[in-house]
PDB file of N, CA and C in Angstrom:
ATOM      1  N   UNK A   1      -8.294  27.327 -15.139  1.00  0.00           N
ATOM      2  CA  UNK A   1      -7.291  26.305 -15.396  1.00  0.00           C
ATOM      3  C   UNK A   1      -7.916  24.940 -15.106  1.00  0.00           C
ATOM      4  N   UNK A   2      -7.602  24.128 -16.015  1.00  0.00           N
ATOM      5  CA  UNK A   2      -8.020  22.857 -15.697  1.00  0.00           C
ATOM      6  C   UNK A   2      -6.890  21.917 -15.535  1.00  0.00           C
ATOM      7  N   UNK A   3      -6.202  21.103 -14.352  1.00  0.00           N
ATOM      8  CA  UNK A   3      -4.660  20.914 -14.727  1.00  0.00           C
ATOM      9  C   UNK A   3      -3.563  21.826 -14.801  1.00  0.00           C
ATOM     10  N   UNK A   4      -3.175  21.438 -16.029  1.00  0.00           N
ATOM     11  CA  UNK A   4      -2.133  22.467 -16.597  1.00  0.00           C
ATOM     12  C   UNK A   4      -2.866  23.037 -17.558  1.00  0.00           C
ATOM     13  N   UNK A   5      -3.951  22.442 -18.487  1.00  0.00           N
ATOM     14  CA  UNK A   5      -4.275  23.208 -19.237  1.00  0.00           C
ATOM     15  C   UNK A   5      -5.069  23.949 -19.201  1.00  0.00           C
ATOM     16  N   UNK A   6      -5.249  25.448 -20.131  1.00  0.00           N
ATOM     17  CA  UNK A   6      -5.623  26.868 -19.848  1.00  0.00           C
ATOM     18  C   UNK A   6      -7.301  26.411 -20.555  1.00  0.00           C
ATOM     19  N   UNK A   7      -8.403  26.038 -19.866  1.00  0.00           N
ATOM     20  CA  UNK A   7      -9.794  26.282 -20.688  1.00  0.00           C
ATOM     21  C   UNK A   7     -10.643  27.701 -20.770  1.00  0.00           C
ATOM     22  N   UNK A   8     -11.375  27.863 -21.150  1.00  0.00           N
ATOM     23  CA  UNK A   8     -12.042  29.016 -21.766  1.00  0.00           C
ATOM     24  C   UNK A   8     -13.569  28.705 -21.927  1.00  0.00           C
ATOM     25  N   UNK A   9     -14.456  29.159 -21.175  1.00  0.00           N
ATOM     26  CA  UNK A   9     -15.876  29.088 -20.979  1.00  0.00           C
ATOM     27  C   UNK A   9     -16.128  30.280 -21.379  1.00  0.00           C
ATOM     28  N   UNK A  10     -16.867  29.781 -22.893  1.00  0.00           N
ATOM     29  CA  UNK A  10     -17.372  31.007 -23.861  1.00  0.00           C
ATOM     30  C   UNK A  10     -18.918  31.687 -23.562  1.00  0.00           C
ATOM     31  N   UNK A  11     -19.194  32.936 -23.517  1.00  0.00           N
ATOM     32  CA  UNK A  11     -20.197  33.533 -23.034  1.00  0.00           C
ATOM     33  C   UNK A  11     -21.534  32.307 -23.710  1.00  0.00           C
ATOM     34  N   UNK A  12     -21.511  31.879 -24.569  1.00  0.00           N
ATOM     35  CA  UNK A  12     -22.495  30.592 -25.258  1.00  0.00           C
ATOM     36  C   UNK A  12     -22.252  29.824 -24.505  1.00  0.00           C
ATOM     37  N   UNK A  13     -21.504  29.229 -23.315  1.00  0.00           N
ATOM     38  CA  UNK A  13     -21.314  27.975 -22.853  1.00  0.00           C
ATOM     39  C   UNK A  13     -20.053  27.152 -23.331  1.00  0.00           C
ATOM     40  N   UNK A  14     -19.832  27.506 -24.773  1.00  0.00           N
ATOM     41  CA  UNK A  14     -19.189  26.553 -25.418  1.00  0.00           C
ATOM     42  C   UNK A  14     -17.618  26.859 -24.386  1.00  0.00           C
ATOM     43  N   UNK A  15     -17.296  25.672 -24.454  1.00  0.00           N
ATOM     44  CA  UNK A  15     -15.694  25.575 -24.133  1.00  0.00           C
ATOM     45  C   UNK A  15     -14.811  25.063 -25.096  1.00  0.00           C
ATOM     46  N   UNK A  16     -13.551  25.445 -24.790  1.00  0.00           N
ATOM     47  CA  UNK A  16     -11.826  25.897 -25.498  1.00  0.00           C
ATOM     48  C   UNK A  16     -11.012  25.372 -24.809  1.00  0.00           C
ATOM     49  N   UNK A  17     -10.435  24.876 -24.967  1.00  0.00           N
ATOM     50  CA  UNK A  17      -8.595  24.152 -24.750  1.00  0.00           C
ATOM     51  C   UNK A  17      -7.814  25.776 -25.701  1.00  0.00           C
ATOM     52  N   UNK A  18      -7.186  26.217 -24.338  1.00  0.00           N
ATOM     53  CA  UNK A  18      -6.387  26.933 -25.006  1.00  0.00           C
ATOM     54  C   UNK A  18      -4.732  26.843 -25.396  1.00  0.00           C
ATOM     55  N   UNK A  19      -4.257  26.922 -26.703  1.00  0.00           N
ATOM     56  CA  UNK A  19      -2.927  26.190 -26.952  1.00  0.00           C
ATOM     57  C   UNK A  19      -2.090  27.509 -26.931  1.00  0.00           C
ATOM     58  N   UNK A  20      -1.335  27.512 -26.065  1.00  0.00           N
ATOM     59  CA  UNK A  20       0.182  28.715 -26.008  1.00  0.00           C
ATOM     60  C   UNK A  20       1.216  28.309 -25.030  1.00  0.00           C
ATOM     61  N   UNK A  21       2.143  29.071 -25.761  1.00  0.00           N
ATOM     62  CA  UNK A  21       3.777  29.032 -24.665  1.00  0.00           C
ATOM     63  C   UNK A  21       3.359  29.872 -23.888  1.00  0.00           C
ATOM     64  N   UNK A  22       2.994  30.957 -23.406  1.00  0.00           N
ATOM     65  CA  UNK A  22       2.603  31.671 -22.383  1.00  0.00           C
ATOM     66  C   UNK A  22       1.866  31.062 -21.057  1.00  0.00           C
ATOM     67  N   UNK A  23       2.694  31.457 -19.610  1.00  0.00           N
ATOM     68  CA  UNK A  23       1.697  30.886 -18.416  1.00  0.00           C
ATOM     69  C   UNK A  23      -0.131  31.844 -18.420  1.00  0.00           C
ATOM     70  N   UNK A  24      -0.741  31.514 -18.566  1.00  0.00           N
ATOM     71  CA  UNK A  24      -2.190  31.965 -18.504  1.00  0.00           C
ATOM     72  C   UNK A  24      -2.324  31.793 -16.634  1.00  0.00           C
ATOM     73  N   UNK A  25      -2.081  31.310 -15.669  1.00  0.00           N
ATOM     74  CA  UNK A  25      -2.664  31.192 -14.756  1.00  0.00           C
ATOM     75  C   UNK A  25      -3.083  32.725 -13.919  1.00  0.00           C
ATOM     76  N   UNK A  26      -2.059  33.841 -14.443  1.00  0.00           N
ATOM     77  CA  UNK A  26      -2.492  35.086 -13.906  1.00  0.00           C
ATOM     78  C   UNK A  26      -4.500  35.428 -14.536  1.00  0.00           C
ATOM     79  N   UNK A  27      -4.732  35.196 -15.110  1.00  0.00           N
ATOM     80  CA  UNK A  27      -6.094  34.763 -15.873  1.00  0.00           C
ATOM     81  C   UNK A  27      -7.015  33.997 -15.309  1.00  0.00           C
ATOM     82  N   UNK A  28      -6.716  33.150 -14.332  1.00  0.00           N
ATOM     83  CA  UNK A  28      -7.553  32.132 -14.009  1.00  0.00           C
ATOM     84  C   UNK A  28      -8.425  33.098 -13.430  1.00  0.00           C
ATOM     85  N   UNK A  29     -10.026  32.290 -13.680  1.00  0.00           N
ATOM     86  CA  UNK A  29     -10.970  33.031 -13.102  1.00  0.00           C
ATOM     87  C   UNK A  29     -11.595  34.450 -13.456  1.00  0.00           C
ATOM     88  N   UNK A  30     -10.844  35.060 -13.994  1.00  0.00           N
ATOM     89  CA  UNK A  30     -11.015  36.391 -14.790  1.00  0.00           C
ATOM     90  C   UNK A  30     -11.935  36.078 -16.195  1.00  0.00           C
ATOM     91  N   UNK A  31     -12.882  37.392 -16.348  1.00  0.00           N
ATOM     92  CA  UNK A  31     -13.527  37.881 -17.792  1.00  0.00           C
ATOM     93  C   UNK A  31     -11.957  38.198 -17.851  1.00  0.00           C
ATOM     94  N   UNK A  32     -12.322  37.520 -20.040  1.00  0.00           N
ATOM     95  CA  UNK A  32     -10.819  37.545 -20.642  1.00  0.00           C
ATOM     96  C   UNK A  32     -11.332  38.080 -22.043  1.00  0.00           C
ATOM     97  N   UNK A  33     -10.935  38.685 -22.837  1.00  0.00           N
ATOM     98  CA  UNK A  33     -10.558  38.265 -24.264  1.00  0.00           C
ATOM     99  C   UNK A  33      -9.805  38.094 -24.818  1.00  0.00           C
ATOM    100  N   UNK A  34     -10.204  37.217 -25.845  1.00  0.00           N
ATOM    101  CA  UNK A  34      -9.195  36.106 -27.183  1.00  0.00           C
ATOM    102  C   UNK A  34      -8.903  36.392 -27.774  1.00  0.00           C
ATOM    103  N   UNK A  35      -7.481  36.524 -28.524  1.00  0.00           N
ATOM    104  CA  UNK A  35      -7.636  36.399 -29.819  1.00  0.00           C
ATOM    105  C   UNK A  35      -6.543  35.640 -30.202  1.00  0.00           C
ATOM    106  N   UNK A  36      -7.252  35.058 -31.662  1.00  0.00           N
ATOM    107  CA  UNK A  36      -6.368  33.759 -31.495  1.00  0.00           C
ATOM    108  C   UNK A  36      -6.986  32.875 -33.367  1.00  0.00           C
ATOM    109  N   UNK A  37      -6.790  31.502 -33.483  1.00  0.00           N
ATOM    110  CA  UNK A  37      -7.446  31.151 -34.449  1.00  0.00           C
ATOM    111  C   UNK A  37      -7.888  29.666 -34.338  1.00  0.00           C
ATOM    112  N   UNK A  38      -8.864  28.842 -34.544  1.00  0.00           N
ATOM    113  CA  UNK A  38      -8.965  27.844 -34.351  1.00  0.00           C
ATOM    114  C   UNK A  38      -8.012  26.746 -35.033  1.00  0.00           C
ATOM    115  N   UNK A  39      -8.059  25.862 -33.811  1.00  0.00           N
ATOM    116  CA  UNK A  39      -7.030  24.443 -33.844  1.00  0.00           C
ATOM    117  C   UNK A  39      -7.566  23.529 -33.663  1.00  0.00           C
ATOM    118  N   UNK A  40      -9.210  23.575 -34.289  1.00  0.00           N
ATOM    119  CA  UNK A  40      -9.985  22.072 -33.828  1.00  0.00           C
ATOM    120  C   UNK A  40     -11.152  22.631 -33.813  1.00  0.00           C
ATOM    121  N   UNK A  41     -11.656  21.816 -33.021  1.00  0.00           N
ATOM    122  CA  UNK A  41     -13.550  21.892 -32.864  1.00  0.00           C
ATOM    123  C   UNK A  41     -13.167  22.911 -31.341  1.00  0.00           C
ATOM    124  N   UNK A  42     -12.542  21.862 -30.751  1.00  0.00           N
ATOM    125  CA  UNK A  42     -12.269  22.720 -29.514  1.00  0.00           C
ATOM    126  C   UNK A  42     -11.487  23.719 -29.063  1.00  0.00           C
ATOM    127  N   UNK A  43     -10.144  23.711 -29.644  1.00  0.00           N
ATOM    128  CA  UNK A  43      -8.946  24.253 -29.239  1.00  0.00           C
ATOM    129  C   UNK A  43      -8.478  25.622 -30.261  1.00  0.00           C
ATOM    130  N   UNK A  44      -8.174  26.981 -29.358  1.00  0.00           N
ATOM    131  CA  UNK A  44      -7.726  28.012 -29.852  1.00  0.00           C
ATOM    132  C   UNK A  44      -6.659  28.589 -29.620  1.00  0.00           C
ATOM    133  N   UNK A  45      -5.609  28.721 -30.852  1.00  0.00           N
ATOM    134  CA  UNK A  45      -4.615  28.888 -30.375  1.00  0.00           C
ATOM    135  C   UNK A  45      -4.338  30.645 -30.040  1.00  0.00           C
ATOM    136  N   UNK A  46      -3.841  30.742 -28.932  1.00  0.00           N
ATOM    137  CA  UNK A  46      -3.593  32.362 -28.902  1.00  0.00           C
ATOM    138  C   UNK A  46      -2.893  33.120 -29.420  1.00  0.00           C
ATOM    139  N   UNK A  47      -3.142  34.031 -29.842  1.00  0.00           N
ATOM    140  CA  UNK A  47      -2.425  35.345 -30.554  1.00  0.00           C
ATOM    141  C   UNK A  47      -2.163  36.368 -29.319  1.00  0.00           C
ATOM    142  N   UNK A  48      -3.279  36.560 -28.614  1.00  0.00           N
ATOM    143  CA  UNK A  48      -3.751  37.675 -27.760  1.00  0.00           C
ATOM    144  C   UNK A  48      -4.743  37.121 -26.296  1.00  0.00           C
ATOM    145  N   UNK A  49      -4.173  37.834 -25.078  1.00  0.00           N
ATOM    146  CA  UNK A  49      -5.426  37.754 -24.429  1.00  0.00           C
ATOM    147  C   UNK A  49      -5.468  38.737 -23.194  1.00  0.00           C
ATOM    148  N   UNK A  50      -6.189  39.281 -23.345  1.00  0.00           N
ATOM    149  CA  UNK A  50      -6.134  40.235 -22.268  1.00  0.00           C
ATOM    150  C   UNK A  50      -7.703  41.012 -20.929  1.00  0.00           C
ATOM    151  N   UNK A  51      -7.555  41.235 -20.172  1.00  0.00           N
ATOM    152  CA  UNK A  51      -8.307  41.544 -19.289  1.00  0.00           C
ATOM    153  C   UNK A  51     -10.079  42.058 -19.272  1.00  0.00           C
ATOM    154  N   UNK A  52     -11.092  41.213 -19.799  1.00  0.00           N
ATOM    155  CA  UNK A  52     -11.965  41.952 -19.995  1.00  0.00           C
ATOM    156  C   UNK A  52     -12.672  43.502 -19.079  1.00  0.00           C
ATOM    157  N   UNK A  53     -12.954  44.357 -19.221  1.00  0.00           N
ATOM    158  CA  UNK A  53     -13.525  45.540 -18.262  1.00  0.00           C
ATOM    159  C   UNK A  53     -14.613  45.245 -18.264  1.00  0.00           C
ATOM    160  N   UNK A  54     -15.179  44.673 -16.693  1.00  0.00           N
ATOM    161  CA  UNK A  54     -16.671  44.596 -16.858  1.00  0.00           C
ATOM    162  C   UNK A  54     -17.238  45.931 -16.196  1.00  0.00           C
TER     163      UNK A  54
END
């Protein structure tokens, strides 16, 4: 979490502004996966996200 808003540090480095009505903070800090569709250069909006198994 950055703020209020939900970011996303992509295994490349690249980072995400993530856009949803859903609270994400149960997530913070957690391997995640996305799914979702882009809303920018940066920003993905969610469809899906759930718990990666490492």
């Amino acid at each position: 979490m950055n703020g209020s808003s939900p970011l996303l540090e992509a295994e490349d480095s690249l980072f995400f502004r993530l856009t949803t009505s859903e609270n994400l903070r149960e997530f913070d800090g957690l391997h995640v996966i996305v799914e979702g569709s882009l809303a920018g250069t940066d920003r993905l909006q969610v469809e899906w996200i759930g718990r990666q198994a490492v």
